[in-house]
Protein backbone atom coordinates (compact mmCIF):
# COMPACT_ATOMS: atom_id res chain seq x y z
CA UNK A 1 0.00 0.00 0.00
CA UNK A 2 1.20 3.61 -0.79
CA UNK A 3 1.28 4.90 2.57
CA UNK A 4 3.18 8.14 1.96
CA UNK A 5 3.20 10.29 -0.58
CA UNK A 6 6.75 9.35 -1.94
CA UNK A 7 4.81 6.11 -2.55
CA UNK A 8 2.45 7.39 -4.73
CA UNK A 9 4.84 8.01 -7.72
CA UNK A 10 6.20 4.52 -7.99
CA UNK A 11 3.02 3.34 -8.09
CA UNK A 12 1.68 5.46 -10.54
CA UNK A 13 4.80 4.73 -12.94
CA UNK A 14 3.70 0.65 -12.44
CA UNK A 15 -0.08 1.93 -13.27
CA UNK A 16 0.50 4.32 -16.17
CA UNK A 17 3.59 1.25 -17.55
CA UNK A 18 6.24 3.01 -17.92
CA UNK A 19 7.22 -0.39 -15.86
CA UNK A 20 6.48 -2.93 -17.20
CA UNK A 21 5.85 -2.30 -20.81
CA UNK A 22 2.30 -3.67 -22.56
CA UNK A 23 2.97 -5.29 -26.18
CA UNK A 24 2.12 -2.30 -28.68
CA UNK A 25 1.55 0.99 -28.88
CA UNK A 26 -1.99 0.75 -29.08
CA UNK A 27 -1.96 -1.13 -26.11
CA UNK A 28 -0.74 1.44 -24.71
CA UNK A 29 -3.21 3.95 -25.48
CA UNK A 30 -5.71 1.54 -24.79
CA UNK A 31 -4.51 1.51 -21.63
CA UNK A 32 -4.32 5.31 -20.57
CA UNK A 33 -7.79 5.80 -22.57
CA UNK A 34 -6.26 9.76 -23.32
CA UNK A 35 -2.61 10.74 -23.79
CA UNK A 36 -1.85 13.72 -24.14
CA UNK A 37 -0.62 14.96 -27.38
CA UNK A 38 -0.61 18.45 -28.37
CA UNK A 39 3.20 17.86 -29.16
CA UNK A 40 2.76 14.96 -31.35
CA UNK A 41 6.63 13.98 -30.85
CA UNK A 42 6.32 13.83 -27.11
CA UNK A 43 3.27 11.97 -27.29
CA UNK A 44 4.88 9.46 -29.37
CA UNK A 45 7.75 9.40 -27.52
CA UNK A 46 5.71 8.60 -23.97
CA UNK A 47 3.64 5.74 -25.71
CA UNK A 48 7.03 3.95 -26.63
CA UNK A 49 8.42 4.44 -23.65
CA UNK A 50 6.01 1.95 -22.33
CA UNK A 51 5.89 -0.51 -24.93
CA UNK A 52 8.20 -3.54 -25.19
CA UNK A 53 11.17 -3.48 -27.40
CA UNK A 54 10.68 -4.53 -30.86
CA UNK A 55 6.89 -4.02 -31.05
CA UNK A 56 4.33 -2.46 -33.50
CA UNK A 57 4.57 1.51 -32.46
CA UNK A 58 2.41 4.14 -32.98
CA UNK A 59 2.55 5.01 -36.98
CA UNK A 60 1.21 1.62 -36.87
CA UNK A 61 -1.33 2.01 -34.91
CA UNK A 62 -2.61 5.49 -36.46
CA UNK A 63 -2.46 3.85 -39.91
CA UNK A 64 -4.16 0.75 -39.06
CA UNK A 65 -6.88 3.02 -37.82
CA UNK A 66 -6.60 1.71 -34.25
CA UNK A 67 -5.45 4.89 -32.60
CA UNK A 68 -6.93 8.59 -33.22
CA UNK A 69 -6.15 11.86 -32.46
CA UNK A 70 -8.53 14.64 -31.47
CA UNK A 71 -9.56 17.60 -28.63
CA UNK A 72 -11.50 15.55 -26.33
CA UNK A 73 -10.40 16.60 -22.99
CA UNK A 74 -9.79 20.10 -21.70
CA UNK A 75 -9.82 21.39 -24.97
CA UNK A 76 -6.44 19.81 -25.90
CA UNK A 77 -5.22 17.04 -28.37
CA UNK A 78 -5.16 13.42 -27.00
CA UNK A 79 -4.33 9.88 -28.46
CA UNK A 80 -7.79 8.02 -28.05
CA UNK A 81 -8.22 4.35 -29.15
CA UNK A 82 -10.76 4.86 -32.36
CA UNK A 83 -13.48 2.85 -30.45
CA UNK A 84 -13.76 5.34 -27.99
CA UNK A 85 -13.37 8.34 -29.38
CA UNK A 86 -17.32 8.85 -30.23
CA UNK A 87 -18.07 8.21 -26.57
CA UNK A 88 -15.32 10.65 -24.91
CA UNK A 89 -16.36 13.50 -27.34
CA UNK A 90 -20.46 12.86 -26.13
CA UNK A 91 -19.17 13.05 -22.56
CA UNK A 92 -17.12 15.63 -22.36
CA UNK A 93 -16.74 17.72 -25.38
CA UNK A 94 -19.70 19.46 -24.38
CA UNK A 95 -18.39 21.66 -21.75
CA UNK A 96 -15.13 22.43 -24.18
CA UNK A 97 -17.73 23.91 -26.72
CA UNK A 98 -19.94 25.84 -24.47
CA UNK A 99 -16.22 27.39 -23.47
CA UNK A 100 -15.03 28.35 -26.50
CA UNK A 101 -18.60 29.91 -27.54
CA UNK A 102 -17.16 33.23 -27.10
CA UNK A 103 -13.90 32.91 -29.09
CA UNK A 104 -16.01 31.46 -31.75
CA UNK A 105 -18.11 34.52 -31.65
CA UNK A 106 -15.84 36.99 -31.67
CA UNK A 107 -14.23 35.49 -34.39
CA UNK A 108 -17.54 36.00 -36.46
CA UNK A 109 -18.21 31.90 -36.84
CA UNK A 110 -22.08 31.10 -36.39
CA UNK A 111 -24.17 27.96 -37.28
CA UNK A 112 -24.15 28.88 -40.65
CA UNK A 113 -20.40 29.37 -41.25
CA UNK A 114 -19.82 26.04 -39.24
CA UNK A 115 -22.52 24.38 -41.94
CA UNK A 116 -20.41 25.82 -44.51
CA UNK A 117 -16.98 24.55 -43.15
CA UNK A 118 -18.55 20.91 -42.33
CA UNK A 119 -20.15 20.90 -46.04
CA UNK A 120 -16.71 21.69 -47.35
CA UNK A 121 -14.84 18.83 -44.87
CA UNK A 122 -17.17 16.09 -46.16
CA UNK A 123 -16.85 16.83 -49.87
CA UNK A 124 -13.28 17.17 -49.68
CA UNK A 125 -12.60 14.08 -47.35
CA UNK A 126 -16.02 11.36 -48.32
CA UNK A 127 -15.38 8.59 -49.28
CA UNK A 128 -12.48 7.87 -47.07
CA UNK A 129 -9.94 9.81 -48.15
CA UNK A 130 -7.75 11.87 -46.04
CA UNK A 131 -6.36 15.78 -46.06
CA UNK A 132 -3.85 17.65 -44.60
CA UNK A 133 -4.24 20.88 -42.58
CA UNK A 134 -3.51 23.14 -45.05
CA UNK A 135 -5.61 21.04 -48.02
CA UNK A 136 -8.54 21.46 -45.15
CA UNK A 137 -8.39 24.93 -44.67
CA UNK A 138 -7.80 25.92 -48.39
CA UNK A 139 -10.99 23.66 -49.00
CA UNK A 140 -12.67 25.85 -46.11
CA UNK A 141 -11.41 29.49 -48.01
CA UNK A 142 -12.39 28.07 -51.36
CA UNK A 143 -15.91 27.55 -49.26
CA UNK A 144 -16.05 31.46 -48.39
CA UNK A 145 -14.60 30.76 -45.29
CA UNK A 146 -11.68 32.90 -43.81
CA UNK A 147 -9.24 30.48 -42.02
CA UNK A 148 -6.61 33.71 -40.89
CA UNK A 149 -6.64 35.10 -37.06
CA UNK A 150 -7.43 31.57 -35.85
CA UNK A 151 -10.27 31.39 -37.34
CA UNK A 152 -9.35 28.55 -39.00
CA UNK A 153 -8.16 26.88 -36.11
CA UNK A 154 -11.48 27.41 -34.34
CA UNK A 155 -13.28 26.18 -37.18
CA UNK A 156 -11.51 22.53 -37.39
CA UNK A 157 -11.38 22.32 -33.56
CA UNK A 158 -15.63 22.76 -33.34
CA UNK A 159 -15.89 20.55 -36.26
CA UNK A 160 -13.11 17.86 -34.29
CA UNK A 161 -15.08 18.62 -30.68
CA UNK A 162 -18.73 17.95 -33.03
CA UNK A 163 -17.57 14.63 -33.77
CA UNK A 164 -16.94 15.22 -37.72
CA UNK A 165 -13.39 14.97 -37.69
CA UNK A 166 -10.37 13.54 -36.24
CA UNK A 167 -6.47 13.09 -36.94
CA UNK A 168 -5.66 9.55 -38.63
CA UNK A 169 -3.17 8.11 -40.15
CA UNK A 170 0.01 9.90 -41.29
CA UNK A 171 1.14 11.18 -44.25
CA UNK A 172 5.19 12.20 -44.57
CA UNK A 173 4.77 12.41 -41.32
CA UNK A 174 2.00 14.84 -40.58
CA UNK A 175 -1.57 13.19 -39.65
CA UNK A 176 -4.40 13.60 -42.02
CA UNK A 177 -7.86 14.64 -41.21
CA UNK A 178 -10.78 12.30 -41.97
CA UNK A 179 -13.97 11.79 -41.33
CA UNK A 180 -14.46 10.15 -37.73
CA UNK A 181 -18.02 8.53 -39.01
CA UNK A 182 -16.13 6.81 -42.14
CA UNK A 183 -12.80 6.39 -39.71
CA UNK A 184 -14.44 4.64 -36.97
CA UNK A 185 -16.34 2.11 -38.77
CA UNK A 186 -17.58 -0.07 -34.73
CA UNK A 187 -17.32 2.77 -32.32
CA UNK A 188 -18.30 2.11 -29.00
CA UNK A 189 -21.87 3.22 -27.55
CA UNK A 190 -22.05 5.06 -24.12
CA UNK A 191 -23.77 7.80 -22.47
CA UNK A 192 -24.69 9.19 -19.82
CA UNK A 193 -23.76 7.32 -16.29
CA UNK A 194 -22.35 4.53 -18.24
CA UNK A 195 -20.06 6.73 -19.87
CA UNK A 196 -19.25 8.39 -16.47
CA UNK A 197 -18.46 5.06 -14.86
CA UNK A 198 -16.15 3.95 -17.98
CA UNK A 199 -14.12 7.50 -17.79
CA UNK A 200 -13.70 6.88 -13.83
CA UNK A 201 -12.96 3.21 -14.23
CA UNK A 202 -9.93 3.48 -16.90
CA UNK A 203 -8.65 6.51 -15.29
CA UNK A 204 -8.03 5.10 -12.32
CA UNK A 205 -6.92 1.78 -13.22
CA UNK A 206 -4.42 3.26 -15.52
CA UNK A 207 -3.54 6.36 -13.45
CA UNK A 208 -4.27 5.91 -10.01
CA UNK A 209 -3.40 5.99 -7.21
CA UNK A 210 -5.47 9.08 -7.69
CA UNK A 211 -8.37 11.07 -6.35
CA UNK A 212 -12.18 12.43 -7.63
CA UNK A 213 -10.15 15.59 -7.97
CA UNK A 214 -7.89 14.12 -9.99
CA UNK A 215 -9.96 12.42 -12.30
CA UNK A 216 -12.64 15.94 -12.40
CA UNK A 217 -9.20 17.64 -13.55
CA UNK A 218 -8.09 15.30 -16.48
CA UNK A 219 -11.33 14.36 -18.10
CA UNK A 220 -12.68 18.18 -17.58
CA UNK A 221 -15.16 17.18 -15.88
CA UNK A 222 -17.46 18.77 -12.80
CA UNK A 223 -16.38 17.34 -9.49
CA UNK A 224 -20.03 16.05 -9.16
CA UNK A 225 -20.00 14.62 -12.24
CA UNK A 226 -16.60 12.63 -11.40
CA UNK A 227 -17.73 11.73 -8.00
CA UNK A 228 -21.17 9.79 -9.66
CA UNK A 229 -18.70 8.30 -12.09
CA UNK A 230 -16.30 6.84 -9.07
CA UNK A 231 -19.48 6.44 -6.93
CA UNK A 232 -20.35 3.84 -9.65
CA UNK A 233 -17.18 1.63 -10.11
CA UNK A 234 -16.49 1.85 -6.37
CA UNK A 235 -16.43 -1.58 -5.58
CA UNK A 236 -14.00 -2.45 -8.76
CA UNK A 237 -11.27 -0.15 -6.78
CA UNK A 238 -8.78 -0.31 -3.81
CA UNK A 239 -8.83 3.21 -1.95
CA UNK A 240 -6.12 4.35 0.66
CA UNK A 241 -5.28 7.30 2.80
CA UNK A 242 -2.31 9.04 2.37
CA UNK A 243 -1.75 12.19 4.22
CA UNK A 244 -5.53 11.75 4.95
CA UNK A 245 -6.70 11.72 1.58
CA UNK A 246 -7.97 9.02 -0.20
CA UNK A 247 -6.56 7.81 -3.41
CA UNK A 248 -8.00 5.41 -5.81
CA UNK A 249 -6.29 2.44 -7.58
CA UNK A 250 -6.19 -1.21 -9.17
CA UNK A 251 -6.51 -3.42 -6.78
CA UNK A 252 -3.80 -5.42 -8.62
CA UNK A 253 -1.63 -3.18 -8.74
CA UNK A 254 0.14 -3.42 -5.24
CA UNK A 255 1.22 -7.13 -6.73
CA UNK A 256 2.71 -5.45 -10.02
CA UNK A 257 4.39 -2.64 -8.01
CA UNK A 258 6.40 -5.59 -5.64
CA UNK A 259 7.65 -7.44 -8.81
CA UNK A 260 8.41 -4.19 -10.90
CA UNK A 261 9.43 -1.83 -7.91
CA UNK A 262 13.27 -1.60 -8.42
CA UNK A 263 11.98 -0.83 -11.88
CA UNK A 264 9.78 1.73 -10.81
CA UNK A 265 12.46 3.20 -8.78
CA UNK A 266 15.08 3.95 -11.38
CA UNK A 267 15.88 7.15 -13.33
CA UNK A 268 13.71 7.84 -16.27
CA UNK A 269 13.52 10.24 -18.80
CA UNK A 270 9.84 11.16 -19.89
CA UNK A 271 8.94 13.61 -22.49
CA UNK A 272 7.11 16.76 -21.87
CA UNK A 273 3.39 16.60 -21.39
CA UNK A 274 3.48 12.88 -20.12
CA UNK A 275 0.83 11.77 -18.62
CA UNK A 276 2.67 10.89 -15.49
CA UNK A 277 2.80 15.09 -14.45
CA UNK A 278 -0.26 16.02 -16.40
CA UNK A 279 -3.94 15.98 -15.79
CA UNK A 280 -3.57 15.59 -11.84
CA UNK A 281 -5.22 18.10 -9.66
CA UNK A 282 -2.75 17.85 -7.52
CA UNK A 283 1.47 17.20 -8.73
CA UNK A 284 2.81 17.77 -5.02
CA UNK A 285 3.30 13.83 -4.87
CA UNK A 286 5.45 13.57 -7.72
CA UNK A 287 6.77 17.19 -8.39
CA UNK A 288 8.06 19.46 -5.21
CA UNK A 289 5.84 22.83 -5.53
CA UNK A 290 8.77 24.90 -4.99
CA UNK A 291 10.18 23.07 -8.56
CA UNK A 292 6.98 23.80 -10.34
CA UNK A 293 7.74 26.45 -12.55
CA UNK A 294 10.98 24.62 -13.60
CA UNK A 295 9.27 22.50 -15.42
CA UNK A 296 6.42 24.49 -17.02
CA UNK A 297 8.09 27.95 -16.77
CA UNK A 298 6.75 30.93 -16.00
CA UNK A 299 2.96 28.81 -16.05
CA UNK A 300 3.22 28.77 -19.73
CA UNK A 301 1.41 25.55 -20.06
CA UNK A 302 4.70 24.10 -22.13
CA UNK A 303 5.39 21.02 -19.70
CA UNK A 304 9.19 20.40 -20.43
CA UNK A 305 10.76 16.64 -19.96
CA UNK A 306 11.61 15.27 -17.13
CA UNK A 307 13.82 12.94 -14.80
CA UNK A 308 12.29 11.50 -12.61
CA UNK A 309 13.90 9.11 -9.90
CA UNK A 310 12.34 6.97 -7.04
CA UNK A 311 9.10 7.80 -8.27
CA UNK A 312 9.72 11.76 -7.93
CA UNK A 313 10.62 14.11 -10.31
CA UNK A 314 14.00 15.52 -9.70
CA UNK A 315 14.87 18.02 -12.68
CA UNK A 316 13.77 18.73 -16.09
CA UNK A 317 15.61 17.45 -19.49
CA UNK A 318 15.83 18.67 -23.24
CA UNK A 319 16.97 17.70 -26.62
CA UNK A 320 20.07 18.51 -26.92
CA UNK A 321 23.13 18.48 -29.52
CA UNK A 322 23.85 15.78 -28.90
CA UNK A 323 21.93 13.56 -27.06
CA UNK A 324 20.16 15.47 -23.85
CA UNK A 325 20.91 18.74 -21.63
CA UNK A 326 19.49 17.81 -18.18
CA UNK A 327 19.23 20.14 -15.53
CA UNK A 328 18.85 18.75 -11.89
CA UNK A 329 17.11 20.68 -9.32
CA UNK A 330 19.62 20.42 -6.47
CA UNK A 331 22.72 18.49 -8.19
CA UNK A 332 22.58 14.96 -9.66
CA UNK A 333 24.77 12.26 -8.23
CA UNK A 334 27.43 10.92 -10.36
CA UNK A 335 25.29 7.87 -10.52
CA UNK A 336 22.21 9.67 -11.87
CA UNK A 337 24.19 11.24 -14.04
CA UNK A 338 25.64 8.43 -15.79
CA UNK A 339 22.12 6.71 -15.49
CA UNK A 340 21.04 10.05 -17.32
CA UNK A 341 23.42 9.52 -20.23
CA UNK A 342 22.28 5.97 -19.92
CA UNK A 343 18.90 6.54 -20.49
CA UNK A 344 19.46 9.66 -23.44
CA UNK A 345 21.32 6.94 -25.62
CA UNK A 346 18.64 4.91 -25.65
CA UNK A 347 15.28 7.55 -25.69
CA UNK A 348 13.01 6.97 -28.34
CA UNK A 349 13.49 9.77 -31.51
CA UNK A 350 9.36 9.95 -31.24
CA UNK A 351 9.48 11.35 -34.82
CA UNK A 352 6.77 9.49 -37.42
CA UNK A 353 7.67 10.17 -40.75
């Protein structure tokens, strides 16, 4: 059991499998339900990170139509497994549209230029085929519609949070937009408290030890709406208190922590945006507060890399030239260090084309 907070990280690094890996990358995604992936390259980079040597990554899995890519959560880009992408969006794209209402207003786009732009998507992309960003928005100019000052943007992001399109399969490297409805040919059905149970049941068995918060923060949800969803799959779930707040988690998971902990307890490298820093309501059990803005600095949002080490994160790492510049926030040992160098030699590129 994770009695302490310095706990919490090692078993969250055995939950989210950074240790030990799961057979593919869509596995992978599978298991997280969301990664984050507004930096495609990170994104990539995280998912092999916790798949097993030699297997089928994750060009694979967006060209076999397995994994997707869209704004499902908070408003930001995610790797979803196809099949659940249709559900996500119902549950919580919602509140991401009612939020960008005004943006899409003051950019002049009503119902009628959104008709316009989703006319123009379909005839351009029916019939399977796929288009870049820059074929989609000359298709949504040629249409009438301006795509400059964002507007653009704002139009493929409603159209993306609608459940028209999503991000497929890649094209020299670059993912092409298609049509979710043709894309996702056996999506799965949800809604309502069945969706809410699903959300809080793969979020915590892939990222707990975690709490309601927690979960209300990632899926951008309402705490009441996140505390039905647990309320529901309550009795699937191990809870314990730690610092007298209870956390959530597998209960299988204290047997793959004991056989993976020395594992668990090494240096890592993980990319920016990884899901093991993001999405939690509260970081203090992984990430000191004091060391907060070294990693996203100045609150920018950009979440650099970082190293993390006995299930804590410990300084921040970049690409560098060559290999990686690490930066420690006290002063690495000369074992971390060489377990840095270790670890840079053999980090995934995370580039797809």
């Amino acid at each position: 059991m994770p009695t302490s907070a310095s706990e919490v990280g090692l078993w969250r690094l055995v939950a989210q499998r950074v240790v030990p890996p799961l057979p593919g990358a869509a596995q992978v995604v599978e298991h997280l339900t969301c990664v984050q992936a507004q930096d495609l390259r990170a994104a990539a980079t995280a998912v092999a990170l916790r798949t097993a040597p030699g297997a089928a990554g994750l060009a694979a899995a967006l060209d076999a139509g397995r994994v997707v890519r869209s704004w499902p959560l908070r408003g930001t880009l995610h790797l979803l497994p196809a099949a659940d992408l249709p559900w996500v969006l119902a549950l919580c794209a919602p509140r991401v549209l009612r939020s960008t209402a005004t943006r899409r207003a003051g950019l002049g786009i009503g119902d009628d230029d959104v008709r316009a732009a989703r006319t123009a998507a379909e005839g351009l992309l029916g019939g399977g085929r796929g288009a870049s960003r820059a074929e989609l928005l000359t298709a949504f100019e040629a249409a009438g519609q301006s795509t400059a000052a964002g507007r653009g943007y704002h139009l493929l992001l409603h159209l993306s949070l609608s459940g028209v399109l999503c991000l497929g399969p890649l094209r020299g490297g670059e993912q092409e937009f298609v049509l979710l409805a043709e894309h996702v040919s056996a999506p799965r059905v949800l809604d309502g408290d069945e969706a809410l149970a699903e959300i809080a049941r793969r979020f915590l068995l892939s990222h707990g030890p975690a709490t309601v918060a927690d979960l209300a923060r990632w899926a951008g949800l309402p705490v009441t709406a996140a505390r039905r969803g647990v309320a529901a799959v309550r009795g699937e779930l191990a809870a314990v208190d730690v610092g007298g707040v209870e956390l959530l988690h597998d209960p299988a998971l204290g047997d793959l922590v004991a056989a993976h902990r020395g594992e668990a307890a090494a240096l890592h490298l993980l990319p920016g945006f990884d899901e093991f820093l993001l999405g939690y309501a509260d970081r203090s059990h992984v990430l000191p507060p004091e060391h907060a803005q070294r990693v996203v600095p100045g609150g920018n949002g950009v979440f650099r890399g970082t190293v993390v080490h006995g299930g804590a994160v410990v300084g921040t790492w970049g690409r560098g030239r060559p290999g990686v510049a690490a930066e420690p926030f006290g002063e690495f040992t000369p074992a971390q260090l060489r377990e840095v160098e270790r670890r840079a030699a053999a980090l995934p590129d995370g580039r797809l084309g």
